[in-house]
C-alpha atoms as a PDB file:
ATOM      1  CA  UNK A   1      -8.781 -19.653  -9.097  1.00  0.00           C
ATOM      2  CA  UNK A   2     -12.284 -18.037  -9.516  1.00  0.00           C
ATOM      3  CA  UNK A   3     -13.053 -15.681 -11.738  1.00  0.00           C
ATOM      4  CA  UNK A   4     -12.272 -11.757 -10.389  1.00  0.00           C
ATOM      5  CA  UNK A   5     -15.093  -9.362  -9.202  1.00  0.00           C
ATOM      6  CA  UNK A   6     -13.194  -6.176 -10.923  1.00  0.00           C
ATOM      7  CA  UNK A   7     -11.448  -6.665 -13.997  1.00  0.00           C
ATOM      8  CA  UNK A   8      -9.717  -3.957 -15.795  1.00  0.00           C
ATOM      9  CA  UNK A   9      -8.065  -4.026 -18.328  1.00  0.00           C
ATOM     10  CA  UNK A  10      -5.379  -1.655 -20.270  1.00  0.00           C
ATOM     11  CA  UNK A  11      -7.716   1.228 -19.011  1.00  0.00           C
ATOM     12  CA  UNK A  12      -6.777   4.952 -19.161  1.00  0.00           C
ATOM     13  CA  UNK A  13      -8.088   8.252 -18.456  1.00  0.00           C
ATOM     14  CA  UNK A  14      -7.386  11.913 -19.363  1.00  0.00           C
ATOM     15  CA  UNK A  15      -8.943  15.183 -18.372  1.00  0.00           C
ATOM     16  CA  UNK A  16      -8.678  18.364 -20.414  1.00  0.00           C
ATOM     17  CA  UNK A  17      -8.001  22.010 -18.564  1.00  0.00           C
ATOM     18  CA  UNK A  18      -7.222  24.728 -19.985  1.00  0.00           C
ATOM     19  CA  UNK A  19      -6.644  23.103 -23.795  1.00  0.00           C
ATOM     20  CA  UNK A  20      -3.802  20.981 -21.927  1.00  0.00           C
ATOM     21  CA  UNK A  21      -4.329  16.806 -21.795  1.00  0.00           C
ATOM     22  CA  UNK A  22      -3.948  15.493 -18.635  1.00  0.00           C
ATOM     23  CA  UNK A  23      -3.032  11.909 -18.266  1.00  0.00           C
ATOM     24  CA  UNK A  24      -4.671  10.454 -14.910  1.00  0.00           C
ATOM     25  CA  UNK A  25      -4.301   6.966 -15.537  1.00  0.00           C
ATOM     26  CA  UNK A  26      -2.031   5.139 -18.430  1.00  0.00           C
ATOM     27  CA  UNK A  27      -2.708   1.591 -19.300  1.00  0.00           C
ATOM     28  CA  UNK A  28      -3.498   0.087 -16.513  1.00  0.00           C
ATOM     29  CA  UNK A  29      -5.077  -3.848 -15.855  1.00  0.00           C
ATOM     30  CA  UNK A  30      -5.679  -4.990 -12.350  1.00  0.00           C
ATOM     31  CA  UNK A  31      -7.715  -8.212 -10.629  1.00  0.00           C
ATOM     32  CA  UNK A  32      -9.313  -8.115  -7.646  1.00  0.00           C
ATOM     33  CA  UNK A  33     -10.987 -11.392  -6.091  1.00  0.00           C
ATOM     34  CA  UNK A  34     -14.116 -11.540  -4.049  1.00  0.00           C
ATOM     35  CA  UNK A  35     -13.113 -11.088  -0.210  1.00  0.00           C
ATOM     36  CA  UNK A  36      -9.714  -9.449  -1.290  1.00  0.00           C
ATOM     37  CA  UNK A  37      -8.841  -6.109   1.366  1.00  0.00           C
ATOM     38  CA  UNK A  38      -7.082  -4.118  -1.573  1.00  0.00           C
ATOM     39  CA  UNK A  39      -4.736  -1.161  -0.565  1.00  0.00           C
ATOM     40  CA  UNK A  40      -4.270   1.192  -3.308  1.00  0.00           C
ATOM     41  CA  UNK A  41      -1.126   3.734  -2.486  1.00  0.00           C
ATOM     42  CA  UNK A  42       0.527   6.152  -4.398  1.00  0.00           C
ATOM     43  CA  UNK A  43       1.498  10.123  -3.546  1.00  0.00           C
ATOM     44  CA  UNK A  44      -0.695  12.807  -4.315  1.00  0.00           C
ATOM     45  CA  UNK A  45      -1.980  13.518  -8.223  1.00  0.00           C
ATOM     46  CA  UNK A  46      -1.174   9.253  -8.687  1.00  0.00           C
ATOM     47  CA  UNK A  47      -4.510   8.935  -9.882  1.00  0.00           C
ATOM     48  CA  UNK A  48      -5.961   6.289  -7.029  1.00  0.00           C
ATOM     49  CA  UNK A  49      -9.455   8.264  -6.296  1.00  0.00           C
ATOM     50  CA  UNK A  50      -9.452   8.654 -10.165  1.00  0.00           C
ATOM     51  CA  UNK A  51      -9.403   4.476 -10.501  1.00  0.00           C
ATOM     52  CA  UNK A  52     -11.876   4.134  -7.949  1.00  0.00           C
ATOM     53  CA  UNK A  53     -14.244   6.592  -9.302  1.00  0.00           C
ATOM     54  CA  UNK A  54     -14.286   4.275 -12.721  1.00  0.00           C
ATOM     55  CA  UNK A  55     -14.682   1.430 -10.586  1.00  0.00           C
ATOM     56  CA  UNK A  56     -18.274   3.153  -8.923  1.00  0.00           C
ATOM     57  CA  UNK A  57     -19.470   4.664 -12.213  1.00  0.00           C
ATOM     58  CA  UNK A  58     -19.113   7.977 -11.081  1.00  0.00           C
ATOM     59  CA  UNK A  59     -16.332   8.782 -13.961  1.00  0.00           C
ATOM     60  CA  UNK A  60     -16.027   6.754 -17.507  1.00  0.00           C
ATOM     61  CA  UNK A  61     -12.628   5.319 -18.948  1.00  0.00           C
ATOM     62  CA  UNK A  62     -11.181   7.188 -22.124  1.00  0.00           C
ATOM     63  CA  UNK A  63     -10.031   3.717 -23.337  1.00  0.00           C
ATOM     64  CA  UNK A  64     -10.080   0.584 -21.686  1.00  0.00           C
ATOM     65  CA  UNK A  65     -12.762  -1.808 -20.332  1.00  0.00           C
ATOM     66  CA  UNK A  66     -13.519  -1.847 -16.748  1.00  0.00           C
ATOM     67  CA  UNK A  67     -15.732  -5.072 -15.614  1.00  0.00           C
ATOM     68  CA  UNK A  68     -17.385  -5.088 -12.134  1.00  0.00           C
ATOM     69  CA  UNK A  69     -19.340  -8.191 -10.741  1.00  0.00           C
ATOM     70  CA  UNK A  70     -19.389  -9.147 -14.609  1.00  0.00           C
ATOM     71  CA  UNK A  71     -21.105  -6.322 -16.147  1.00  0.00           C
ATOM     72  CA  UNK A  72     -19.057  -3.739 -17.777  1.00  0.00           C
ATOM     73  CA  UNK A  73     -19.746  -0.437 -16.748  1.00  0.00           C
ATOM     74  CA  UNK A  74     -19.237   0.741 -19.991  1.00  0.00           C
ATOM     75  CA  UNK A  75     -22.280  -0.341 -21.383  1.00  0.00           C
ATOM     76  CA  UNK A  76     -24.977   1.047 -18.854  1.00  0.00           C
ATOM     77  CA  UNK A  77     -26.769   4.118 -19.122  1.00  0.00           C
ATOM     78  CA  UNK A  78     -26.553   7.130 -16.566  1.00  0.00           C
ATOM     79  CA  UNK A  79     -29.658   5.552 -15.022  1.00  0.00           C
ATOM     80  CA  UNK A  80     -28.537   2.063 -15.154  1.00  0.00           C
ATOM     81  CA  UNK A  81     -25.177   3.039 -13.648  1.00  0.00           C
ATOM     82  CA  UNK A  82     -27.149   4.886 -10.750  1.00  0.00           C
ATOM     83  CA  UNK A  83     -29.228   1.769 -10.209  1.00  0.00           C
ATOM     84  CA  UNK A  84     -26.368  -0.916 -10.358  1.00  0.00           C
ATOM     85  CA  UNK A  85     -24.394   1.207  -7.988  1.00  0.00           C
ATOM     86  CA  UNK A  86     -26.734   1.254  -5.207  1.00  0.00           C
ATOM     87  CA  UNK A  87     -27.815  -2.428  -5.581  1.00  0.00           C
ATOM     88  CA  UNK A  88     -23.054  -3.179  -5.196  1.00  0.00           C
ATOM     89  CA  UNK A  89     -21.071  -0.482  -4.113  1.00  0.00           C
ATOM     90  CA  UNK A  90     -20.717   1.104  -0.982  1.00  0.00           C
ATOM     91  CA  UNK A  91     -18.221   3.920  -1.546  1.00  0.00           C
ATOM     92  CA  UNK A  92     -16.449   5.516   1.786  1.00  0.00           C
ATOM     93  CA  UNK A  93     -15.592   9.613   1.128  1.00  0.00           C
ATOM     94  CA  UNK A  94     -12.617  11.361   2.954  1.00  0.00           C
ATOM     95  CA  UNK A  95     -14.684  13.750   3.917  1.00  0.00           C
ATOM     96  CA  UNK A  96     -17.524  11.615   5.276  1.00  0.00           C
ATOM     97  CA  UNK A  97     -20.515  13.469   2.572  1.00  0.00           C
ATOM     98  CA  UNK A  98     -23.111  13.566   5.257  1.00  0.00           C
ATOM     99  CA  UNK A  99     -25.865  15.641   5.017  1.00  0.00           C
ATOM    100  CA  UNK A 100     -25.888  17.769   8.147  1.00  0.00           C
ATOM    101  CA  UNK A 101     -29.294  18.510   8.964  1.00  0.00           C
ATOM    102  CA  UNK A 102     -30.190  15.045   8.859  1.00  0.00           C
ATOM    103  CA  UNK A 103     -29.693  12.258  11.917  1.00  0.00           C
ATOM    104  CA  UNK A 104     -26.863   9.409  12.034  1.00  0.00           C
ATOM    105  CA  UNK A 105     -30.212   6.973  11.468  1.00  0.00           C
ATOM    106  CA  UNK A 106     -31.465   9.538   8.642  1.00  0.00           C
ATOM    107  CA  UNK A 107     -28.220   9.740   6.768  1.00  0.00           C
ATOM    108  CA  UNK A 108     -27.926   5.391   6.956  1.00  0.00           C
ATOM    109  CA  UNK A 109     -31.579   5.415   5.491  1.00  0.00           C
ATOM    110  CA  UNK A 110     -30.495   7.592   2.619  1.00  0.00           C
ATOM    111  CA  UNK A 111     -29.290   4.239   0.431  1.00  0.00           C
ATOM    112  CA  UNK A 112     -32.518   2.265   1.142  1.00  0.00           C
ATOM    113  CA  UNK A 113     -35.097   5.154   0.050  1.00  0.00           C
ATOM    114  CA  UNK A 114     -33.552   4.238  -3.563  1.00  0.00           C
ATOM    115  CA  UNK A 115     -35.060   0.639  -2.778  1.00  0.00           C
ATOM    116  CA  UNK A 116     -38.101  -1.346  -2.731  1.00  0.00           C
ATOM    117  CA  UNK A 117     -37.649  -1.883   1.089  1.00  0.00           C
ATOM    118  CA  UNK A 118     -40.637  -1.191   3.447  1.00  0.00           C
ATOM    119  CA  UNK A 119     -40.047   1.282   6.866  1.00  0.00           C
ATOM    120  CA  UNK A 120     -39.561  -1.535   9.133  1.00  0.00           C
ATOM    121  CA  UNK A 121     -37.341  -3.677   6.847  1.00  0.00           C
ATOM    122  CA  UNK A 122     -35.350  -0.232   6.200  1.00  0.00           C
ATOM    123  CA  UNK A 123     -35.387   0.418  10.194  1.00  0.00           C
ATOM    124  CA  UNK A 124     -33.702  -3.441  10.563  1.00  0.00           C
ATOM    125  CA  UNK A 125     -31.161  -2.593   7.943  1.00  0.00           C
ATOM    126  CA  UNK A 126     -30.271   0.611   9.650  1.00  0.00           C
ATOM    127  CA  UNK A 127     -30.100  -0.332  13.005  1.00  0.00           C
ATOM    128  CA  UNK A 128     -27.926  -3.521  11.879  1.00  0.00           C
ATOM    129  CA  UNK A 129     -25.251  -1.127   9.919  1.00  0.00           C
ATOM    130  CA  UNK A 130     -24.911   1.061  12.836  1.00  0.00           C
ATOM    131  CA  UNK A 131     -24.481  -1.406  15.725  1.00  0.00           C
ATOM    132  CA  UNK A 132     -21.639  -2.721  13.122  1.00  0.00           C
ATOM    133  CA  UNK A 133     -20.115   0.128  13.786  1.00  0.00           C
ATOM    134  CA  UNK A 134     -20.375   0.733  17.125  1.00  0.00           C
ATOM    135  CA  UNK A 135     -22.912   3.547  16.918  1.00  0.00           C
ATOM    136  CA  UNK A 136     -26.336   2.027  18.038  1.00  0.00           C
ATOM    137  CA  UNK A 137     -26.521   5.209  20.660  1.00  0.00           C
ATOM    138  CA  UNK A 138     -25.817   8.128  18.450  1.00  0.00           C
ATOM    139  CA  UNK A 139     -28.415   7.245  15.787  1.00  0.00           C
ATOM    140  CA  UNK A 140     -30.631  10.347  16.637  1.00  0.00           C
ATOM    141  CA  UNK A 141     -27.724  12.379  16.385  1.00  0.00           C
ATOM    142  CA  UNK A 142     -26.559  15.008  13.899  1.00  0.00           C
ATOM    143  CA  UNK A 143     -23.173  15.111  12.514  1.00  0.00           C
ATOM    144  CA  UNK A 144     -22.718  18.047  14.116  1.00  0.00           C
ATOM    145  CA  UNK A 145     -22.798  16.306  17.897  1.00  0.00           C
ATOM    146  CA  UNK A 146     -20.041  14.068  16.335  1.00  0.00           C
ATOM    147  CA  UNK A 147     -16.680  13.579  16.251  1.00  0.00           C
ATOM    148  CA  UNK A 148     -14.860  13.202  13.302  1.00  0.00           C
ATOM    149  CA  UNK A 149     -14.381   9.696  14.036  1.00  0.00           C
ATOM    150  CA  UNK A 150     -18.236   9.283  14.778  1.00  0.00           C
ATOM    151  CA  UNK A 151     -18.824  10.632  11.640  1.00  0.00           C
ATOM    152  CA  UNK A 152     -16.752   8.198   9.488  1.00  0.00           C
ATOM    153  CA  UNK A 153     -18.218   5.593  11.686  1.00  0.00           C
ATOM    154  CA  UNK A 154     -21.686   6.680  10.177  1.00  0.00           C
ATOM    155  CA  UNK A 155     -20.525   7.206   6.467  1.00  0.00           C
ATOM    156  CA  UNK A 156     -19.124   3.593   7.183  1.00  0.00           C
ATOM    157  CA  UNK A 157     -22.763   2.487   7.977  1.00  0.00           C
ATOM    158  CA  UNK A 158     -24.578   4.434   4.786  1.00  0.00           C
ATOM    159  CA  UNK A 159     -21.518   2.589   2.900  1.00  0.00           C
ATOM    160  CA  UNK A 160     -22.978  -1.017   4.335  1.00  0.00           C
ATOM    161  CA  UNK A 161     -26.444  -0.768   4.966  1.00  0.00           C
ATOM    162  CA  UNK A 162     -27.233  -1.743   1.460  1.00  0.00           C
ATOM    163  CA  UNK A 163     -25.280  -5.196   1.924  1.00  0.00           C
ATOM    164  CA  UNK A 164     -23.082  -3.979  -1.240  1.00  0.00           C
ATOM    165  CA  UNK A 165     -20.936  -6.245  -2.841  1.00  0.00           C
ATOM    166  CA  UNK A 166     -18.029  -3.851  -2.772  1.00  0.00           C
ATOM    167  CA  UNK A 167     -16.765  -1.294  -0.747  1.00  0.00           C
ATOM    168  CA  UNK A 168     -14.782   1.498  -1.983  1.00  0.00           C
ATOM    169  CA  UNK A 169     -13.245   3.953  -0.063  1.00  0.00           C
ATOM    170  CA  UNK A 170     -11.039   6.796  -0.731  1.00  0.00           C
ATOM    171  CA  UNK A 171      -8.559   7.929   1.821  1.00  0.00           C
ATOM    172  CA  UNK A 172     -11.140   6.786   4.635  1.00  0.00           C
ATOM    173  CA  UNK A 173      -8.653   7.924   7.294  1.00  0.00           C
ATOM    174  CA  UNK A 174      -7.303  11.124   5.829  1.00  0.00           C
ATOM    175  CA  UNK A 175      -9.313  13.554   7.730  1.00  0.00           C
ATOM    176  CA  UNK A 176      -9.031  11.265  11.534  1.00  0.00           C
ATOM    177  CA  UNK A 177      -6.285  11.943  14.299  1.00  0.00           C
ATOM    178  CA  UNK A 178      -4.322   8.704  14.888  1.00  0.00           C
ATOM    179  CA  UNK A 179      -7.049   6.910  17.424  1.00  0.00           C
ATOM    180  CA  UNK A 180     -10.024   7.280  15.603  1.00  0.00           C
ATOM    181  CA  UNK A 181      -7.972   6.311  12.090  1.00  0.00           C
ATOM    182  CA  UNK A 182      -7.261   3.340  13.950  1.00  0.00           C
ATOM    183  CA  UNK A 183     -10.392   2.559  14.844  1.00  0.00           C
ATOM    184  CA  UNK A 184     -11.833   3.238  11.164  1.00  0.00           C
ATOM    185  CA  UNK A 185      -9.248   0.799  10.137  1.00  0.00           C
ATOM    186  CA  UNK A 186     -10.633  -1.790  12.569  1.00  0.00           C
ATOM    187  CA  UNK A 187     -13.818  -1.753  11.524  1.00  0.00           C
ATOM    188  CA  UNK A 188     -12.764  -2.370   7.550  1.00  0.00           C
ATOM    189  CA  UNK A 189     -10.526  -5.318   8.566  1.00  0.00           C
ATOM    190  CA  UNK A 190     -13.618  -6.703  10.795  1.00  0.00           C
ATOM    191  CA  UNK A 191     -16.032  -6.401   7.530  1.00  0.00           C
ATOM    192  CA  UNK A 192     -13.206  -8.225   5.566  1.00  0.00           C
ATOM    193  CA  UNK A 193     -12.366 -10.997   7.528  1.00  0.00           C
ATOM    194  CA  UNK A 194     -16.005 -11.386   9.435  1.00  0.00           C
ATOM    195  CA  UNK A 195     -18.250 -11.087   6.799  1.00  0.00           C
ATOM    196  CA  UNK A 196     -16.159 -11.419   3.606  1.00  0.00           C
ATOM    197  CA  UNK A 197     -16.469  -8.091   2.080  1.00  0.00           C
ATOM    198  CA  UNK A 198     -14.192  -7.009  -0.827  1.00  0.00           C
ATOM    199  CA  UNK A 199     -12.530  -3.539  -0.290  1.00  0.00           C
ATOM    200  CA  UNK A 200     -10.498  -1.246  -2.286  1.00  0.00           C
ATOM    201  CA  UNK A 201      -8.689   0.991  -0.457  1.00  0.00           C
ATOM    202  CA  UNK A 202      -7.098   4.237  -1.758  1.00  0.00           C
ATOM    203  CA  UNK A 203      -4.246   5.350   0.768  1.00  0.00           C
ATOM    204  CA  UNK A 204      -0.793   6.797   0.565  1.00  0.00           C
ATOM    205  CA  UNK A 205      -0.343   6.226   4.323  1.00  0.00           C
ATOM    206  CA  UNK A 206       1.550   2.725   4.995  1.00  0.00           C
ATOM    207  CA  UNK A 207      -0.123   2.052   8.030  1.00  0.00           C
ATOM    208  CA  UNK A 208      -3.339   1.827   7.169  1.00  0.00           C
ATOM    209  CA  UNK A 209      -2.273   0.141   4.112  1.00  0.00           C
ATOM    210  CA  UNK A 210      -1.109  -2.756   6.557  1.00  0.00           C
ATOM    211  CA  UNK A 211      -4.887  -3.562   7.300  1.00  0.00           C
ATOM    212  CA  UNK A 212      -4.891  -4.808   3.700  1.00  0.00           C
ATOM    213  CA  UNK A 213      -4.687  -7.964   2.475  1.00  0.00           C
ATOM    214  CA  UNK A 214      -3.114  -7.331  -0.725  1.00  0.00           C
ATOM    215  CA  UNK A 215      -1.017  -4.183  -2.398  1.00  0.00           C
ATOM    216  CA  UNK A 216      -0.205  -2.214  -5.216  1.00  0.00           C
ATOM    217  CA  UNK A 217       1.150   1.411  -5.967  1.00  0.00           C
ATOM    218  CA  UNK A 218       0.313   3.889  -8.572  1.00  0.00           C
ATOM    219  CA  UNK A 219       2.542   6.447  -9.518  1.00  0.00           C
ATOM    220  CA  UNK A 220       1.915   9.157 -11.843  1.00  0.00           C
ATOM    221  CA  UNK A 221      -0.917   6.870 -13.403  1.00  0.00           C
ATOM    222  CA  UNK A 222       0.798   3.980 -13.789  1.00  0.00           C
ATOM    223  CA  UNK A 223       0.467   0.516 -11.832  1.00  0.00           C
ATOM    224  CA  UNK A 224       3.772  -1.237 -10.308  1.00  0.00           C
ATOM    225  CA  UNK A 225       4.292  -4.394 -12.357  1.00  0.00           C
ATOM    226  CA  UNK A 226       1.994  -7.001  -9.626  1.00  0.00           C
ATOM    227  CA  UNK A 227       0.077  -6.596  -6.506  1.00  0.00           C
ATOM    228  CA  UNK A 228       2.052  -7.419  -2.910  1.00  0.00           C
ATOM    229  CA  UNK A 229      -0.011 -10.054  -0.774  1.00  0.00           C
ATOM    230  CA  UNK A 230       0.459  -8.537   2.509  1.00  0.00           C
ATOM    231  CA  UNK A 231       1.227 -10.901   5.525  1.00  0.00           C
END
């Protein structure tokens, strides 16, 4: 079997408030392979946007090592991490994160300014991500002449446009009613299966945890003993 794109191992992770240690994650390891649709579930307080967030580089491990496309996160810099995270991961917010005075096609962009990419190459990119999702006519809107759906749908696009190498997102559905969930959920199992993109999806909602390919629970921190292939 190749070799897995995320590796971690025996990682952990507390947080301090109010001169009380809280324990967010406890010893966990997990593998996930390149074109693997991960589910992540667990209640509330579990600590699956916690795992995630070591997984982008936005938050650092107390203990542990956490490996990503073979470089461990550990050892880059603030800048580095900034860098390598725009150049791999395309993270997907429950609350979508766009900026609202900005354009669907404005907010997509954001990524590629970060790049070496010229205007036309970044209009090409753009354009691609948001016909992916079914948006090619709303691109000169603003989020706020879209529906919540619509919005995802864009936040889905930033998330791509880059070509990332991984796509996290956390609770991507949380904030939809049923149909436009649905069709969120679509469009992730379309990236996975059409164009082989790995995603790790934080959930505690069973449906959308069907989409998945493969499994696994957290509760209270800690990982059930082996990931569930789902069929």
């Amino acid at each position: 079997m190749a070799q897995p794109i995320v590796r971690v191992r025996n990682v952990s992770k507390s947080f301090v408030r109010d001169d009380f240690e809280i324990v967010a994650l406890d010893n966990v390891s997990i593998d996930i392979h390149e074109g693997d649709f991960f589910a992540l579930m667990g209640p509330s307080g579990s600590g699956k946007s916690t795992l995630l967030n070591l997984l982008a580089g936005i938050d650092r491990a107390t203990q542990g090592t956490v490996e990503v496309l073979g470089t461990s996160l550990a050892g880059l810099s603030e800048s580095q991490m900034a860098t390598w995270r725009n150049s791999h991961v395309g993270y997907i917010f429950q609350t979508f994160n766009l900026v609202p005075v900005l354009t669907a096609f404005e907010n997509v962009e954001l990524p590629l300014l970060l790049t070496k990419l010229n205007k036309s190459q970044r209009r090409k990119n753009v354009e691609t991500a948001l016909e992916l999702v079914g948006l090619s006519d709303r691109m000169n809107h603003q989020p706020r002449q879209l529906s919540g759906g619509q919005e995802q749908r864009v936040a889905i696009a930033r998330a791509i446009v880059t070509d990332p190498d991984l796509i996290l997102a956390d609770e991507p559905t949380g904030n939809l009613d049923a149909r436009s969930g649905e069709e969120i959920l679509q469009i992730l199992s379309t990236l996975n299966r059409d164009l082989n993109k790995t995603i790790i999806m934080v959930t505690h909602d069973p449906h959308a945890a069907s989409f998945a390919t493969h499994e696994q629970h957290l509760e209270k921190g800690v990982l059930t003993e082996r990931a569930v292939a789902v069929v």
